[in-house]
C-alpha atoms as a PDB file:
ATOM      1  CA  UNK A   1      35.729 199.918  84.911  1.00  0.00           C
ATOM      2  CA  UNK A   2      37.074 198.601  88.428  1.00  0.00           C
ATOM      3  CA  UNK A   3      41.019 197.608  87.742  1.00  0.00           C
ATOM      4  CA  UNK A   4      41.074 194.865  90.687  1.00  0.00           C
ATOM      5  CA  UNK A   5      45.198 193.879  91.603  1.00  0.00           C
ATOM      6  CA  UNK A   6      45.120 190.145  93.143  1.00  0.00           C
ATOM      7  CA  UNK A   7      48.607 189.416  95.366  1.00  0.00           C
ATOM      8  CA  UNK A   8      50.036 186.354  93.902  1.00  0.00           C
ATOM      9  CA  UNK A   9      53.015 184.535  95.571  1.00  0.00           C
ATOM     10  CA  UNK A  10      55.484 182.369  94.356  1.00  0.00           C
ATOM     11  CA  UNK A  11      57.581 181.347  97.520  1.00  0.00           C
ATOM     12  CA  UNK A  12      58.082 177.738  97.702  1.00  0.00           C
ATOM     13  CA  UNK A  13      60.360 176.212 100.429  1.00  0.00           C
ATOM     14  CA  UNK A  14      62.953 173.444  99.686  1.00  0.00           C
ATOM     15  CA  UNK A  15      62.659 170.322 102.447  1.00  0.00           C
ATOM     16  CA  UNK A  16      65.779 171.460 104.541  1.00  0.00           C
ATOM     17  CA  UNK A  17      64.177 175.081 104.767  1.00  0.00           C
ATOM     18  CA  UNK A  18      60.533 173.626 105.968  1.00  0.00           C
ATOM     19  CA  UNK A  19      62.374 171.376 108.483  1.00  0.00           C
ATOM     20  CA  UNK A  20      63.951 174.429 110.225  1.00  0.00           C
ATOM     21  CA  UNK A  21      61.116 176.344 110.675  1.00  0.00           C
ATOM     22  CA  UNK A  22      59.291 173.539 111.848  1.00  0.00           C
ATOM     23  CA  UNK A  23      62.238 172.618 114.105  1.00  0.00           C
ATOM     24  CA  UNK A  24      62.359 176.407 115.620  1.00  0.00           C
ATOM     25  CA  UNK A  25      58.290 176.300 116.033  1.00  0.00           C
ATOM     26  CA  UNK A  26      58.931 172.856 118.430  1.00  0.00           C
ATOM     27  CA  UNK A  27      57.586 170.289 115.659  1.00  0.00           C
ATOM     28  CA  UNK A  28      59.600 167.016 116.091  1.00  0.00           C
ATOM     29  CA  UNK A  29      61.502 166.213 112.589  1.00  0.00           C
ATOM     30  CA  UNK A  30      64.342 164.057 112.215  1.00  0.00           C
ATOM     31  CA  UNK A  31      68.264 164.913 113.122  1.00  0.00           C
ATOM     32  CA  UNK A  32      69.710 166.533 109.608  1.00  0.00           C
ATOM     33  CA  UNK A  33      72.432 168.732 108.140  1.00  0.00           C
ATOM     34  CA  UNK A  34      72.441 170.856 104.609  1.00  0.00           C
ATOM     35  CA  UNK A  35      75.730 170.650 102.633  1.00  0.00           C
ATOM     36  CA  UNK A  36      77.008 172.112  99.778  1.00  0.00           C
ATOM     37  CA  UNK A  37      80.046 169.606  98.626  1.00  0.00           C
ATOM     38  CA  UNK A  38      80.816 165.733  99.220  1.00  0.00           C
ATOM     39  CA  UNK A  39      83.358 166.575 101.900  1.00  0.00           C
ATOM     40  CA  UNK A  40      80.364 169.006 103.358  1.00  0.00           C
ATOM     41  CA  UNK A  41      77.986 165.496 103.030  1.00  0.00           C
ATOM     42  CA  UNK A  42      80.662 162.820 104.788  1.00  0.00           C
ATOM     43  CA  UNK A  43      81.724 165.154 107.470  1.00  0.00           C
ATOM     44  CA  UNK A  44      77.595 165.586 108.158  1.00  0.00           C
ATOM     45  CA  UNK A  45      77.249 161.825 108.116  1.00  0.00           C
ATOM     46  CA  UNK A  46      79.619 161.530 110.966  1.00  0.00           C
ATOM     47  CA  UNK A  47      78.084 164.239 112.665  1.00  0.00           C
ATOM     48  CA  UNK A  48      75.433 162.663 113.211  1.00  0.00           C
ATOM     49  CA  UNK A  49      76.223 158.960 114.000  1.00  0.00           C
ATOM     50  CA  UNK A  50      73.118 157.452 112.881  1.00  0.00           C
ATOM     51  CA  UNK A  51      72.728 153.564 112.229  1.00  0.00           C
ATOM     52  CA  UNK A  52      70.836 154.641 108.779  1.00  0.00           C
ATOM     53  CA  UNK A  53      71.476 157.556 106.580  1.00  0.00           C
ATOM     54  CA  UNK A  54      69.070 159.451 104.257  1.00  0.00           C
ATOM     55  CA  UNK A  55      70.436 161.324 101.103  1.00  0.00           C
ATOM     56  CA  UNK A  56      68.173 163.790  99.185  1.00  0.00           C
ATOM     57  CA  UNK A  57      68.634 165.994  96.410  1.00  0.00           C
ATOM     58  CA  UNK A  58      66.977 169.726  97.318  1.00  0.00           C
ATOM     59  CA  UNK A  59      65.695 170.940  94.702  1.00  0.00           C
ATOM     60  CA  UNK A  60      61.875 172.364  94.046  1.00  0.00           C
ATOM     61  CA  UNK A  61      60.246 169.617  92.349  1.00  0.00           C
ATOM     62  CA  UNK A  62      58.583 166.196  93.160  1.00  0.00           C
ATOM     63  CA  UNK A  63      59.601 162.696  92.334  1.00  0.00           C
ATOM     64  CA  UNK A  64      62.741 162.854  93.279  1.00  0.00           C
ATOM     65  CA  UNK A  65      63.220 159.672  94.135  1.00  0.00           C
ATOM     66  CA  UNK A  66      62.910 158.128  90.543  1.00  0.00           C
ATOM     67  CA  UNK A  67      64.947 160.868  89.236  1.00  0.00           C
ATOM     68  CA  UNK A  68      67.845 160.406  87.062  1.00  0.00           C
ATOM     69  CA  UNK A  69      71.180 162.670  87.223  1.00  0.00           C
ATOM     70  CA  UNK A  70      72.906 164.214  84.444  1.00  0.00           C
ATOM     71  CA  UNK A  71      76.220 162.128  86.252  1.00  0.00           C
ATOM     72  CA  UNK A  72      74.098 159.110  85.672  1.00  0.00           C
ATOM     73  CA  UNK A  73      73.285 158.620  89.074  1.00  0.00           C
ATOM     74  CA  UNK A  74      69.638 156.670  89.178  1.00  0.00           C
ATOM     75  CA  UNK A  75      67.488 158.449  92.278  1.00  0.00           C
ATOM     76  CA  UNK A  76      67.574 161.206  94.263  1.00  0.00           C
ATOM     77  CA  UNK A  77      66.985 160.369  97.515  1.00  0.00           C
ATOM     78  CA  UNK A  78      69.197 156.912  98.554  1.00  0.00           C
ATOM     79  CA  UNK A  79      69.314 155.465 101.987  1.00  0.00           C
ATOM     80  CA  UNK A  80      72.724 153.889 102.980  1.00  0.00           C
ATOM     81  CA  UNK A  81      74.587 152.858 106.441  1.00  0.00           C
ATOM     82  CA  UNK A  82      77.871 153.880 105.441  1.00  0.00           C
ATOM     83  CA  UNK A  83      79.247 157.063 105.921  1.00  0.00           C
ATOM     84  CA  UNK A  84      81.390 156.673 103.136  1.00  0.00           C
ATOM     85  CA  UNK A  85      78.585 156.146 100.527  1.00  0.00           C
ATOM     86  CA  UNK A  86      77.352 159.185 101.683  1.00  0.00           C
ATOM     87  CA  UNK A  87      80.163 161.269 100.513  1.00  0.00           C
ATOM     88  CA  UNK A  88      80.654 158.954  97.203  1.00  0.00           C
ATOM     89  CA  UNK A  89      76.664 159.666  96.231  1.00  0.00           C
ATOM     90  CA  UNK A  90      76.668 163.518  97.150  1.00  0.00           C
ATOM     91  CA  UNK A  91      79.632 163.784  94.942  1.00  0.00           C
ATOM     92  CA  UNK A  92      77.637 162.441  91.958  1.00  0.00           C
ATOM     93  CA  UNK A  93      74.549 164.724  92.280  1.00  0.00           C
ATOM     94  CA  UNK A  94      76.204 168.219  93.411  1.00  0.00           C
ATOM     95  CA  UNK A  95      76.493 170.620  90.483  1.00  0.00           C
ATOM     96  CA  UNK A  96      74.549 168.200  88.275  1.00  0.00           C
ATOM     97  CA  UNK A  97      71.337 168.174  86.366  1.00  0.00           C
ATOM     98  CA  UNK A  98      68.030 166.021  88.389  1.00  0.00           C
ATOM     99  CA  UNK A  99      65.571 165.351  86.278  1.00  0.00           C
ATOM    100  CA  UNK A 100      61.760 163.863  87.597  1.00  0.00           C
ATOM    101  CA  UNK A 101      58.629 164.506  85.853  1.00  0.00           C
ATOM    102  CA  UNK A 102      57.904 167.583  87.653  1.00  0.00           C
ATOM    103  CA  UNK A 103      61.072 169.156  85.767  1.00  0.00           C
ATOM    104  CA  UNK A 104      61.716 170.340  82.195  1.00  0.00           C
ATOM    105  CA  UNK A 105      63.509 167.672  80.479  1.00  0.00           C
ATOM    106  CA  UNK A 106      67.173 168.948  81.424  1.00  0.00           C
ATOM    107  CA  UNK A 107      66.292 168.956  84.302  1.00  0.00           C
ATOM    108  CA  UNK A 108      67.569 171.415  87.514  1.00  0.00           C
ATOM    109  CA  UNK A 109      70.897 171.820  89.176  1.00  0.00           C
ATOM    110  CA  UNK A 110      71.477 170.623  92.362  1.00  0.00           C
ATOM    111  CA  UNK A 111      73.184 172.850  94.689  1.00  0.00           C
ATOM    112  CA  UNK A 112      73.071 171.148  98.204  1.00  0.00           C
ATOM    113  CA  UNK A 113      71.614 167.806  99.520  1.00  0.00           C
ATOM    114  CA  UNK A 114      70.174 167.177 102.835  1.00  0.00           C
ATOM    115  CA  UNK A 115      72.037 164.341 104.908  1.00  0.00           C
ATOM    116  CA  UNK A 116      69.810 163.135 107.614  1.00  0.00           C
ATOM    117  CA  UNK A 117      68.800 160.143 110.281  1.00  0.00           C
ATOM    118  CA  UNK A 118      66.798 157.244 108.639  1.00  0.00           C
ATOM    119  CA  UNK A 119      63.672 156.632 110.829  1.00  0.00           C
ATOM    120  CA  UNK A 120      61.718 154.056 111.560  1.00  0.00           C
ATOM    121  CA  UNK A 121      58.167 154.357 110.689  1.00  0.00           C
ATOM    122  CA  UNK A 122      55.978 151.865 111.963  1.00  0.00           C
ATOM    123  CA  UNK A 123      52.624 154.221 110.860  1.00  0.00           C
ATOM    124  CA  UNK A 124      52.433 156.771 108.027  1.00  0.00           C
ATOM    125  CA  UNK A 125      49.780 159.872 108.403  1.00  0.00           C
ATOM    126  CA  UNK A 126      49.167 163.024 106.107  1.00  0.00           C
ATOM    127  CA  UNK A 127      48.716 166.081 107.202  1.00  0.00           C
ATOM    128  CA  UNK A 128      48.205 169.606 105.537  1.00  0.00           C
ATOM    129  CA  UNK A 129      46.990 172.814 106.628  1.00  0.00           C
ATOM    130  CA  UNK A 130      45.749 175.282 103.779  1.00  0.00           C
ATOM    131  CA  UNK A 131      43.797 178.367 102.915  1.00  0.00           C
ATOM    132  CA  UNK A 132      40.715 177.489 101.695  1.00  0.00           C
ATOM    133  CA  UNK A 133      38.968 179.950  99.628  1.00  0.00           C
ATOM    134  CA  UNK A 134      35.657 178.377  99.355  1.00  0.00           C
ATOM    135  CA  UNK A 135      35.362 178.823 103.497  1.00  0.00           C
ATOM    136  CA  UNK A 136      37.320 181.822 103.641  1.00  0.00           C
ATOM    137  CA  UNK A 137      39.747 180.230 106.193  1.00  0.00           C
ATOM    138  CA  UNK A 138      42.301 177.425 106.868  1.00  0.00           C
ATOM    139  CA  UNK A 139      41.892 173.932 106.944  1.00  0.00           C
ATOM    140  CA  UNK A 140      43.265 171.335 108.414  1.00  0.00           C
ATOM    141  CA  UNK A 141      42.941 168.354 106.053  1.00  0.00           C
ATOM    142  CA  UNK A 142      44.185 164.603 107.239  1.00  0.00           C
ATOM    143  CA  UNK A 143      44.164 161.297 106.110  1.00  0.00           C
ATOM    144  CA  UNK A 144      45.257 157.715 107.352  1.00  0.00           C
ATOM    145  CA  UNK A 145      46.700 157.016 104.736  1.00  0.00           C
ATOM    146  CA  UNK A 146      50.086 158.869 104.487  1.00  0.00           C
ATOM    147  CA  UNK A 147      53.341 158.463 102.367  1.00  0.00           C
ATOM    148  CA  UNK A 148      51.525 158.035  99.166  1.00  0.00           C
ATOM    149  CA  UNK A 149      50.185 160.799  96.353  1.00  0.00           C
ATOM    150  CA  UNK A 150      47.350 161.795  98.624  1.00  0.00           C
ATOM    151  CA  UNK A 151      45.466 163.414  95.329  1.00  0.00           C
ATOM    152  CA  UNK A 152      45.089 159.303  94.295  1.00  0.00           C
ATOM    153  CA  UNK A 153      43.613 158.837  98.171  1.00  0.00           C
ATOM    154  CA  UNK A 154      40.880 161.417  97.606  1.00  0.00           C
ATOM    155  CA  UNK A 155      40.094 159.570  94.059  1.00  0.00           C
ATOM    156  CA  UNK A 156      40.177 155.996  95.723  1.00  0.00           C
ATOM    157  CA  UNK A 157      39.031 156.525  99.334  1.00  0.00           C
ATOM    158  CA  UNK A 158      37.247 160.099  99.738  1.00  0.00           C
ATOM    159  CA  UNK A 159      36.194 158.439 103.087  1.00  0.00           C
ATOM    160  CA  UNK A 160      39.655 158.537 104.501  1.00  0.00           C
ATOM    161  CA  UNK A 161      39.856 162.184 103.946  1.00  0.00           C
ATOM    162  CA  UNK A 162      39.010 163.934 106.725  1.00  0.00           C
ATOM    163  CA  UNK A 163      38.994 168.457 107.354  1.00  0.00           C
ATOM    164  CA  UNK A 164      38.751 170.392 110.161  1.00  0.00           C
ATOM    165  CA  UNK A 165      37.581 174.321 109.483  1.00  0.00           C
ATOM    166  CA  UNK A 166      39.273 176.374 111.526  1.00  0.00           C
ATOM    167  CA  UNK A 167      38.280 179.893 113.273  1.00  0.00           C
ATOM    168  CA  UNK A 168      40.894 182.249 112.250  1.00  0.00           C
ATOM    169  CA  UNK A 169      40.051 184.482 114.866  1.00  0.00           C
ATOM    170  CA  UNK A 170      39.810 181.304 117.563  1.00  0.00           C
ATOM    171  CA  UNK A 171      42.622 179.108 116.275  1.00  0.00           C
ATOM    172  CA  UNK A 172      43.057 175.117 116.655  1.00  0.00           C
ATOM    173  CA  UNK A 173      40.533 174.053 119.211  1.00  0.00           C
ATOM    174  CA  UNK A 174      42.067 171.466 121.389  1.00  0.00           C
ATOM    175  CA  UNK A 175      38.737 168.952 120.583  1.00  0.00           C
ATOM    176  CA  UNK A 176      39.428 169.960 116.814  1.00  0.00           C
ATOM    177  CA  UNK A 177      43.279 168.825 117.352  1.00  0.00           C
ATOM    178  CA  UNK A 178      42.128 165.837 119.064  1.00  0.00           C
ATOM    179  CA  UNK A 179      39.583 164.512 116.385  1.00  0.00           C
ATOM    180  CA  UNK A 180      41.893 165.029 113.382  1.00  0.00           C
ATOM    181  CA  UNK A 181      44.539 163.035 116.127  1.00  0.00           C
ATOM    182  CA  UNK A 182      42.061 160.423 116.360  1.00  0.00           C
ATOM    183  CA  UNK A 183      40.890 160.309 112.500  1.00  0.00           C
ATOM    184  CA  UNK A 184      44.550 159.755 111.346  1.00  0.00           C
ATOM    185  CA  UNK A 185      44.359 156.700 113.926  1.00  0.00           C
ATOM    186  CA  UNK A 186      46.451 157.538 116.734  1.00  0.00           C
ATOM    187  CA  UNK A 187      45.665 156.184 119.883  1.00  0.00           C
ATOM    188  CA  UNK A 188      46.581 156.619 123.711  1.00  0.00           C
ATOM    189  CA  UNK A 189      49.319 159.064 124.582  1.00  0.00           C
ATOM    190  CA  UNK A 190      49.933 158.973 120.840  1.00  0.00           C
ATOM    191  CA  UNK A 191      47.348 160.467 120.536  1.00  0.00           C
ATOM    192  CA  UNK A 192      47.861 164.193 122.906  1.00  0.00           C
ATOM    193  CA  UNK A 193      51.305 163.912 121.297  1.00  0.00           C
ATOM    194  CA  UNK A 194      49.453 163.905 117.544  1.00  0.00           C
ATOM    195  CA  UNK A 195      47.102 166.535 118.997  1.00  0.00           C
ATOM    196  CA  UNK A 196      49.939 168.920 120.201  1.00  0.00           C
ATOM    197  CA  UNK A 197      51.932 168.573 116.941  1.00  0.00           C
ATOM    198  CA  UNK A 198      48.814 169.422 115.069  1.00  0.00           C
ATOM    199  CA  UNK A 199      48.634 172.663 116.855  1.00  0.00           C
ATOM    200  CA  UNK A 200      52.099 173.668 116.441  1.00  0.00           C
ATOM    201  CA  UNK A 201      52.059 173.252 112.571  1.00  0.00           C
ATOM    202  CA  UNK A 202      49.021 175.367 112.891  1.00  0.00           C
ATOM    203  CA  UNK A 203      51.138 178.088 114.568  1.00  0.00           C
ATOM    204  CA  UNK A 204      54.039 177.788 112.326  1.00  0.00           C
ATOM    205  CA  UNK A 205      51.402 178.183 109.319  1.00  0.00           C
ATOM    206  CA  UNK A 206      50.157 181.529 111.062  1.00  0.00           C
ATOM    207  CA  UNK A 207      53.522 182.795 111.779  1.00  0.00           C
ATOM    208  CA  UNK A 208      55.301 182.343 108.775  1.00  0.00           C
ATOM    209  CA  UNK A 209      52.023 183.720 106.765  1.00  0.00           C
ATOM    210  CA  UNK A 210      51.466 180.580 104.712  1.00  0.00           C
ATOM    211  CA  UNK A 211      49.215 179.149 102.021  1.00  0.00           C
ATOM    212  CA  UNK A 212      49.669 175.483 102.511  1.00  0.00           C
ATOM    213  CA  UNK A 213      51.776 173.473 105.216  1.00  0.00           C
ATOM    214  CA  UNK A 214      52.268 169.930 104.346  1.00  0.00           C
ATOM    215  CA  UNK A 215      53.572 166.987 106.297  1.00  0.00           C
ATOM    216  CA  UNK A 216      53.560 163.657 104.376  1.00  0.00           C
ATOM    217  CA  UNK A 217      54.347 161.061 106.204  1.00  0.00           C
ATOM    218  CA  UNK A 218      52.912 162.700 109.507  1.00  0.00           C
ATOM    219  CA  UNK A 219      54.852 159.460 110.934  1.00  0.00           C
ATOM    220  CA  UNK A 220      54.553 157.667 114.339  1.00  0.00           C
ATOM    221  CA  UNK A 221      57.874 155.821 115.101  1.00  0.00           C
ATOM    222  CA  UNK A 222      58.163 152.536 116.897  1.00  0.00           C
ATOM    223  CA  UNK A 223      59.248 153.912 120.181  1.00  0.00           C
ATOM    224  CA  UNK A 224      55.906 155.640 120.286  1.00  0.00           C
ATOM    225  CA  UNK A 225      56.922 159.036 118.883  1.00  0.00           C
END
């Protein structure tokens, strides 16, 4: 009898490790540092000068944001305008507990949080890029409707759910970039910029040898970004 070995991998990334690569493979995310202690957090804050602050917990599980802390802190991701809150909230969920209800019931330990610029999004997108067994080959999958559980999407709106198969051997072509661009509703110059993005997160997902790459919200700001 055949003994077949299948590679399995386990490597997930936390948020602030995803946002570097995609920073260093020229995929626009938001201004942000990584700290390990409150003092770490506030001096981060000032850094970098925002008018609105983001707070999250890193850890390896969703729902964060409805999370509750083993300080008794409600939420792990808080937005705030003050510096100073900044410090006072990283000090109540560094080297404590975070529990969601992707977590056992303790819950897991929260070594660093991720201080970053609050954006404005006028227009939230999904976007994901995956091996896909059942075409031997990645694809890009996108949808409208971003910022939500997209799994609930597919259940409620298959329509808005839209793939692209990609050649491995060919890569993104730029008319596939520019139809998922278009499907997710962006419009214009928005539209080349969507289109460009799209095939950098494609190259990042080469490069780093990945099984899934997932942006959610794929955002478009105000300004037209």
């Amino acid at each position: 009898q055949a003994v077949q070995l299948t590679p399995r991998r386990w490597l997930n990334l936390q948020e602030y490790q995803s946002k570097k690569l995609m920073s260093d493979h020229g995929v626009r995310v938001q201004r942000f540092f990584v700290a390990d202690t409150a003092k770490e957090a506030l001096e981060a804050a000032k850094k970098l000068n925002a008018k609105e602050f983001v707070l999250k917990a890193q850890i390896l599980a969703g729902g964060r944001g409805k999370g509750v802390f083993s300080s008794g802190l409600k939420g792990g991701v808080h937005l705030t305008k003050d510096p100073q809150v900044v410090g006072q909230l990283a000090k109540q969920m560094i080297g404590y507990n975070l529990a969601t209800k992707q977590t056992p019931k303790e819950g897991v330990k929260v070594n660093k949080v991720m201080v970053a610029e609050a954006l404005d999004i006028s227009r939230e997108t999904y976007l994901a890029i995956l091996m896909d067994r059942s075409c031997n080959g990645p694809v890009i999958v996108g949808s409208p409707q971003g910022g939500v559980d997209i799994e609930e999407v597919a259940a409620s709106n298959p329509e808005l759910i839209f793939k692209e198969q990609v050649d491995i051997m060919e890569g993104v072509k730029d008319s596939q970039a520019q139809r998922m661009a278009g499907n997710l509703g962006f419009l214009g110059p928005l539209k080349n910029q969507a289109a460009d993005q799209i095939k950098k997160l494609y190259n990042l997902f080469l490069k780093i040898d990945a099984t899934q790459v997932e942006v959610n919200p794929f955002g478009e700001t105000p300004e037209g970004q």
